[in-house]
N, C-alpha and C. Protein backbone atom coordinates (compact mmCIF):
# COMPACT_ATOMS: atom_id res chain seq x y z
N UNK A 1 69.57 141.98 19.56
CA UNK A 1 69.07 141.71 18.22
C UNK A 1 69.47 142.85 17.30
N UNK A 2 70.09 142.08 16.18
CA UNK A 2 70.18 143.57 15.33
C UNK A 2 69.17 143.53 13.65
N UNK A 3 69.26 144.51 13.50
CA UNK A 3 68.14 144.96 12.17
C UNK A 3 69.33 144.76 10.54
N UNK A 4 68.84 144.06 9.54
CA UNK A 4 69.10 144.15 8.61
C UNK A 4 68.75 144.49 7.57
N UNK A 5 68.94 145.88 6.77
CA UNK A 5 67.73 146.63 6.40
C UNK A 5 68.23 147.06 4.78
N UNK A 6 67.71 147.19 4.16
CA UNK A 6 67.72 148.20 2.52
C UNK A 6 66.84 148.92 2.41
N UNK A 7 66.99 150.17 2.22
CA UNK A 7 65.45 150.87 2.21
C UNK A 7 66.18 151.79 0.41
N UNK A 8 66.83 151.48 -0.16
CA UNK A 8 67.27 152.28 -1.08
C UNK A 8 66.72 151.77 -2.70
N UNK A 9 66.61 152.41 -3.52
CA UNK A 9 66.07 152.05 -4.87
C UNK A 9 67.43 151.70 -5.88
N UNK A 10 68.98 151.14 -5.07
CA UNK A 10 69.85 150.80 -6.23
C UNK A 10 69.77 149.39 -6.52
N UNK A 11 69.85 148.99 -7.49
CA UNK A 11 69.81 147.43 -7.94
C UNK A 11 70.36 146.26 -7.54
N UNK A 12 71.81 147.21 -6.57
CA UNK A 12 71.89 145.65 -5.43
C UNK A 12 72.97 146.63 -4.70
N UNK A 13 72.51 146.05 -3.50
CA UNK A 13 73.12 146.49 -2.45
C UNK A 13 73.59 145.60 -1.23
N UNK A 14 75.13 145.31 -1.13
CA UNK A 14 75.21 144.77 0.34
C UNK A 14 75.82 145.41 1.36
N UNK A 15 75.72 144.45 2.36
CA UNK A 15 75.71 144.61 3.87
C UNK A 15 76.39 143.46 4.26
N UNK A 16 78.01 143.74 4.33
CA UNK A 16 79.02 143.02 5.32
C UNK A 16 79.03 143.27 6.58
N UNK A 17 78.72 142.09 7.44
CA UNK A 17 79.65 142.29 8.76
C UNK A 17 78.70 141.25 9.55
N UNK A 18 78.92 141.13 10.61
CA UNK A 18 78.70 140.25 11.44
C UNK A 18 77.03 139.73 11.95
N UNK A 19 76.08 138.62 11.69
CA UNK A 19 75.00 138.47 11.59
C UNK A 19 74.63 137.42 12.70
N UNK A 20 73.82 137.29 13.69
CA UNK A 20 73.78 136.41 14.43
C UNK A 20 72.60 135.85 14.67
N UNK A 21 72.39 134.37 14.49
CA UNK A 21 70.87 133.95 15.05
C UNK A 21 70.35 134.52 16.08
N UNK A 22 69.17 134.92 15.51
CA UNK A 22 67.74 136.02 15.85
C UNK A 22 68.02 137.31 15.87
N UNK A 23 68.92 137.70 14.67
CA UNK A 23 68.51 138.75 13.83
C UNK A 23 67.42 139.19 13.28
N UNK A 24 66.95 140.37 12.77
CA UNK A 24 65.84 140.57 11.95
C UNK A 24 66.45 140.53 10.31
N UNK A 25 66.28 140.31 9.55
CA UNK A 25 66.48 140.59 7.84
C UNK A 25 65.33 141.45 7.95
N UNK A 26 64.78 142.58 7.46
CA UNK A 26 63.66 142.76 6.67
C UNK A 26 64.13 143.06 5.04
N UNK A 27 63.19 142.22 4.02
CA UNK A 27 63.35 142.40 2.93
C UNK A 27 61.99 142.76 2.44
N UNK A 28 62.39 144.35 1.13
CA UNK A 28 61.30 145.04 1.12
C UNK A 28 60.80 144.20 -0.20
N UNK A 29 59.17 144.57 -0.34
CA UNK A 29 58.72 143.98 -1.97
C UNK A 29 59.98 144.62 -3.09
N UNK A 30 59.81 144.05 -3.87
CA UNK A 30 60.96 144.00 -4.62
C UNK A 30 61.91 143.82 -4.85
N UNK A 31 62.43 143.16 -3.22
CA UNK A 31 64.10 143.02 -3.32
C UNK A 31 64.13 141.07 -2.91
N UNK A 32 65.12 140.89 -2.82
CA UNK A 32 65.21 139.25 -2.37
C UNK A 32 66.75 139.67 -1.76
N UNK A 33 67.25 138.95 -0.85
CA UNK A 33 68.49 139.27 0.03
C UNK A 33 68.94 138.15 0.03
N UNK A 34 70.38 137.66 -0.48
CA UNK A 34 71.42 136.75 -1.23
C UNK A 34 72.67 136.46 -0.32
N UNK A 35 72.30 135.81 0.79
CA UNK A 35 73.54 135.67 2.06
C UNK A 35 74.86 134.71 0.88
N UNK A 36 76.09 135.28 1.37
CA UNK A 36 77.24 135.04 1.22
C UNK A 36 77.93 134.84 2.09
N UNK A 37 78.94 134.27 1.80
CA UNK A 37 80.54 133.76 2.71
C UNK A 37 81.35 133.20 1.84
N UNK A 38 82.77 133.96 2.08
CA UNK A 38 83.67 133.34 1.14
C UNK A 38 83.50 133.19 -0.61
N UNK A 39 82.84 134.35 -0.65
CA UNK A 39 82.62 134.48 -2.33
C UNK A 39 81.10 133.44 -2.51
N UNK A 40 80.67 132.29 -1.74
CA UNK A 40 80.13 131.77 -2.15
C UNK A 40 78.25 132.02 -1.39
N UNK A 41 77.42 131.74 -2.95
CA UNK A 41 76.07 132.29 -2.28
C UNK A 41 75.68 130.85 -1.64
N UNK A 42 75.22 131.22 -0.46
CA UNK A 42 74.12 130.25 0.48
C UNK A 42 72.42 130.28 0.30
N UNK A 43 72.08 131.01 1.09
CA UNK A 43 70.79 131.32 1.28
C UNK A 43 70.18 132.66 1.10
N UNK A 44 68.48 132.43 0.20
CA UNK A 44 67.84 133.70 -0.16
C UNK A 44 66.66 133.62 0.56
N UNK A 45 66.66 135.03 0.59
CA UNK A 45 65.51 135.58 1.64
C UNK A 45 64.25 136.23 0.32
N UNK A 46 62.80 135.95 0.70
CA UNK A 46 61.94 137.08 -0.30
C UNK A 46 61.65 138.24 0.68
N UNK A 47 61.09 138.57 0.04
CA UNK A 47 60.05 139.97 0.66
C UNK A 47 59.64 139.08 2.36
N UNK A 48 59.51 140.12 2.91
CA UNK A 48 59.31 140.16 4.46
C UNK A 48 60.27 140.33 5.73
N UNK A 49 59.56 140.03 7.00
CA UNK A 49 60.26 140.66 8.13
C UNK A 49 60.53 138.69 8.85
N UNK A 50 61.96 138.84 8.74
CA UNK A 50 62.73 137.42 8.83
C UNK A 50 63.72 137.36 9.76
N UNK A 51 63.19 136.50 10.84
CA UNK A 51 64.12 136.40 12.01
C UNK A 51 65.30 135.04 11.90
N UNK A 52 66.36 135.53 11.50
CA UNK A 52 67.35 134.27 11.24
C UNK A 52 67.32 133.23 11.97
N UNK A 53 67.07 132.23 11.82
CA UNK A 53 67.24 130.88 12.57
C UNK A 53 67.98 129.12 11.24
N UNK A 54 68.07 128.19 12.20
CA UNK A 54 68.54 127.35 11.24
C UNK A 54 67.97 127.11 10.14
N UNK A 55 66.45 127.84 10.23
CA UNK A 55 65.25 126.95 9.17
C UNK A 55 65.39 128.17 8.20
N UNK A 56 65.49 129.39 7.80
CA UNK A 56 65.68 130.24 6.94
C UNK A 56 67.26 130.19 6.18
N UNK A 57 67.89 130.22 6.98
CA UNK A 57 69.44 130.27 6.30
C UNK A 57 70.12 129.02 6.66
N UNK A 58 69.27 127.76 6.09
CA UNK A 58 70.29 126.45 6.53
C UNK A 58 71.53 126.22 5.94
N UNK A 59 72.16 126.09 4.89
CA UNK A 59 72.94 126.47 4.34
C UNK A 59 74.38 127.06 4.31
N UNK A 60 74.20 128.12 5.21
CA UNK A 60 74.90 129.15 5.58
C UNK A 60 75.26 128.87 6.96
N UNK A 61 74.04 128.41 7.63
CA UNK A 61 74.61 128.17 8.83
C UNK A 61 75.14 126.62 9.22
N UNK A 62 74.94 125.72 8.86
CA UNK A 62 75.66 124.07 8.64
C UNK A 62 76.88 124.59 8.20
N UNK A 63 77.31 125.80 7.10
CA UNK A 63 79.04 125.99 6.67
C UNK A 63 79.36 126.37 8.02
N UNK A 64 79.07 127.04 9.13
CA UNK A 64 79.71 127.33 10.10
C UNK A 64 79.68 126.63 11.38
N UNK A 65 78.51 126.02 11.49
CA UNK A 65 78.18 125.20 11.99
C UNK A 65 79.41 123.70 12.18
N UNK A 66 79.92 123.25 10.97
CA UNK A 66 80.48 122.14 10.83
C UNK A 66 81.80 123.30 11.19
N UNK A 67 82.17 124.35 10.53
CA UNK A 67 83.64 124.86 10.51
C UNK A 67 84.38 125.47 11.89
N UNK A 68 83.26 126.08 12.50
CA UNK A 68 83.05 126.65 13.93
C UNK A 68 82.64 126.39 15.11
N UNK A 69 81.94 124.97 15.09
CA UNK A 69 81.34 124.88 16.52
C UNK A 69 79.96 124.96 16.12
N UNK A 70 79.11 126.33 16.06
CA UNK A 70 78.14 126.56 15.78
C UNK A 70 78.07 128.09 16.24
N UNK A 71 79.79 128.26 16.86
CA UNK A 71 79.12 129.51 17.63
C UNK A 71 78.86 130.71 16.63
N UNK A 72 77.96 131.59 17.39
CA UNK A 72 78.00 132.98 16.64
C UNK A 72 78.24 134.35 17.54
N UNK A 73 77.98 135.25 17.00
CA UNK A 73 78.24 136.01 15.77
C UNK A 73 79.06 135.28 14.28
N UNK A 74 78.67 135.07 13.00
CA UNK A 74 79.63 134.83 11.99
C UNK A 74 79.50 135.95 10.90
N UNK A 75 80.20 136.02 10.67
CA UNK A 75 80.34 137.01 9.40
C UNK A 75 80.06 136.83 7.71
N UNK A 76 78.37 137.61 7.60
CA UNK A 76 78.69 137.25 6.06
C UNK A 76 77.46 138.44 5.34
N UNK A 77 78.01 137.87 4.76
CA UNK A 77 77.52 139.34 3.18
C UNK A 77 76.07 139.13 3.06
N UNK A 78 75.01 139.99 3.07
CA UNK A 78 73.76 139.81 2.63
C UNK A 78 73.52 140.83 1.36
N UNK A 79 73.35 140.40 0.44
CA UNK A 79 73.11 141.15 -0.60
C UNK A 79 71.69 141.08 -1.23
N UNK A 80 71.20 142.51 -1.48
CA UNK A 80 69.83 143.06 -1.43
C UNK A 80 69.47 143.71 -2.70
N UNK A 81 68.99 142.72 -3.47
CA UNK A 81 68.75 142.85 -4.99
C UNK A 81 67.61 143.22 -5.36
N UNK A 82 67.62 144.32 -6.21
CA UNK A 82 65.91 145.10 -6.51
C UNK A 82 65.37 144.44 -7.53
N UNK A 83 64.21 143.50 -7.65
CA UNK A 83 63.82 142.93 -8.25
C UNK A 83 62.46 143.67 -9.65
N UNK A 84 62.49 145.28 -8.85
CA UNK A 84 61.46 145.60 -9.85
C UNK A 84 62.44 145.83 -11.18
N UNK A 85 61.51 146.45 -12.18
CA UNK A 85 61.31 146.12 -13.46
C UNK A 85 62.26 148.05 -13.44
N UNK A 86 63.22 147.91 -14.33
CA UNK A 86 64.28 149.34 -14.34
C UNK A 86 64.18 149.77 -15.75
N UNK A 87 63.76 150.83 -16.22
CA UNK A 87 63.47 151.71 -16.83
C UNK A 87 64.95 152.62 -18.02
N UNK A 88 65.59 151.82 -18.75
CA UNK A 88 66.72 152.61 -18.97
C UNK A 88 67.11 152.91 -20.35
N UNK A 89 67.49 154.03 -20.39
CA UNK A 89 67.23 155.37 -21.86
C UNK A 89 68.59 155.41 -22.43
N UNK A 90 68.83 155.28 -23.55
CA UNK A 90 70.09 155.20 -24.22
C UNK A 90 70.37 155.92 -25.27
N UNK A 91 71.33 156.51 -25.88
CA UNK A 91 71.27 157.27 -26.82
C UNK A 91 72.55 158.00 -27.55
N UNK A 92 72.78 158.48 -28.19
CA UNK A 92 74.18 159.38 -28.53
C UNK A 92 73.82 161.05 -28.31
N UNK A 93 74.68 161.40 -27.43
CA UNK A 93 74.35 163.06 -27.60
C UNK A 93 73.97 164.19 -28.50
N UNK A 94 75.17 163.63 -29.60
CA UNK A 94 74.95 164.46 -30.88
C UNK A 94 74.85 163.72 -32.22
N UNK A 95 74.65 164.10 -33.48
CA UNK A 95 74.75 163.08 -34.57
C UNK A 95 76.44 163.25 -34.86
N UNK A 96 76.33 161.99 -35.43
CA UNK A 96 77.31 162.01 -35.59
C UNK A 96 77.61 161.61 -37.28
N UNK A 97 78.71 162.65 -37.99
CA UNK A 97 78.72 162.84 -39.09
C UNK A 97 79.55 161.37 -39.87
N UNK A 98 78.53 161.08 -40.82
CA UNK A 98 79.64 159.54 -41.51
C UNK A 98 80.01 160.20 -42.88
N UNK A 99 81.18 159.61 -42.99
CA UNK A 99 81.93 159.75 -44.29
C UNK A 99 81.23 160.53 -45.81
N UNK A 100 79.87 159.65 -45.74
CA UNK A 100 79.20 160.16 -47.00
C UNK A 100 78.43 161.48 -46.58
N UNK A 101 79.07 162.58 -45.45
CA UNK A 101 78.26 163.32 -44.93
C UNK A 101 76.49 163.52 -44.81
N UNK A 102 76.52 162.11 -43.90
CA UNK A 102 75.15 161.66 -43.51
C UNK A 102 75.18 161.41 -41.76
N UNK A 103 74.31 162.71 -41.30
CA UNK A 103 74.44 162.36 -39.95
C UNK A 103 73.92 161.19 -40.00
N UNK A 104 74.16 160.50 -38.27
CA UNK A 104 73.71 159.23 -38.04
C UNK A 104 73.58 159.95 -36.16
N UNK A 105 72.17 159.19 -35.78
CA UNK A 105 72.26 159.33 -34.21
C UNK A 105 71.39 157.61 -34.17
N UNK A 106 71.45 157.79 -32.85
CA UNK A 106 70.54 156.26 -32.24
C UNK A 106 70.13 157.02 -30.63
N UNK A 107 69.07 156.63 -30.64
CA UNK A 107 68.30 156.84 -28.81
C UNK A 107 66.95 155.39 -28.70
N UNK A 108 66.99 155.32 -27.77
CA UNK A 108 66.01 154.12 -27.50
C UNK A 108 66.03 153.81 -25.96
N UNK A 109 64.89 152.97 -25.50
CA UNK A 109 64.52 152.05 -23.95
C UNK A 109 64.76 151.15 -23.94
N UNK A 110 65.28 150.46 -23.06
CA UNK A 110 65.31 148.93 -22.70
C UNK A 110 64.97 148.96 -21.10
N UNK A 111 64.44 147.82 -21.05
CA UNK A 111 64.13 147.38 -19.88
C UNK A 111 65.02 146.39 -19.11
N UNK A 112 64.88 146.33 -17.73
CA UNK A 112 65.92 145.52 -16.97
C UNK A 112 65.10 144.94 -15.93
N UNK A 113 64.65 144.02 -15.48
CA UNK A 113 64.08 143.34 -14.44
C UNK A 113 64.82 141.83 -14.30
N UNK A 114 65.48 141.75 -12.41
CA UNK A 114 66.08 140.61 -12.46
C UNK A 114 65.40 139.51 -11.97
N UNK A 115 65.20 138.33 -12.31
CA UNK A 115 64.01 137.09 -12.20
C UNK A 115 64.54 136.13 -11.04
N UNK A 116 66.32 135.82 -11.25
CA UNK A 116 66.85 134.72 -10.26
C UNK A 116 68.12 135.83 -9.38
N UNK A 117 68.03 136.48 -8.67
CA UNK A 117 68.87 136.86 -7.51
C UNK A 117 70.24 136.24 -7.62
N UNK A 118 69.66 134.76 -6.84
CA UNK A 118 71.24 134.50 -6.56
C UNK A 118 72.27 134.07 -7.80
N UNK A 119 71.50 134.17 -9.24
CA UNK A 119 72.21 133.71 -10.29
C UNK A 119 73.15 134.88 -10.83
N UNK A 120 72.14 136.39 -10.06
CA UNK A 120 72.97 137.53 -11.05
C UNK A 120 73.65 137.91 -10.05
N UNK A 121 73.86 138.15 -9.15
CA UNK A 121 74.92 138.35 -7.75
C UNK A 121 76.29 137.10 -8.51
N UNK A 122 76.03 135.84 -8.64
CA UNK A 122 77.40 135.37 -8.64
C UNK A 122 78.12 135.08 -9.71
């Protein structure tokens, strides 16, 4: 059995290589995990500790299923998207001088929180 894991705070992160029924996924609060093959998304995982079988990743596994036999190990992308709410500061370093010698600067927050996973992955 092998472990499929994100423990990191970047906004998406994957994990290529070879995945086989009764794997573990664990997906942490905040993230949702976005299986791929061939560029194309299949099946999403939420938050929790997820042992791959046909009933979690159907999808994904019927593409190999019909293409392969059924056998496994198959190979595919799980991508691990941070769903909390991102915090981000913007600004110009210095003012900057306009024509009518009138500085001008801009700084401000925006927020970033992603709602659908598999829509912003593809």
């Amino acid at each position: 059995m092998h472990v499929i894991d994100y423990r990191g705070e970047d906004l998406v992160n994957a994990y290529r290589g070879e995945v086989t029924l009764g794997d573990q996924c664990i997906v942490r609060e905040n993230q949702e995990a976005v299986f791929f093959r061939d560029g194309k998304a299949y099946d999403v995982l939420g938050p929790g500790r997820h042992t791959l079988t046909t009933l979690n990743i159907p999808l994904i596994y019927n593409a190999y299923k019909r293409f392969f036999e059924g056998r496994t190990p198959f190979t595919a992308e799980v991508v691990f998207v941070n769903t909390s709410k991102f915090t981000i500061k913007f600004g110009t370093k210095q003012m900057v001088m306009l024509k009518d010698m009138v500085p001008v600067g801009s700084f401000g927050t925006t927020f970033l929180q992603i709602e659908d996973p598999k829509l912003f992955v593809i």
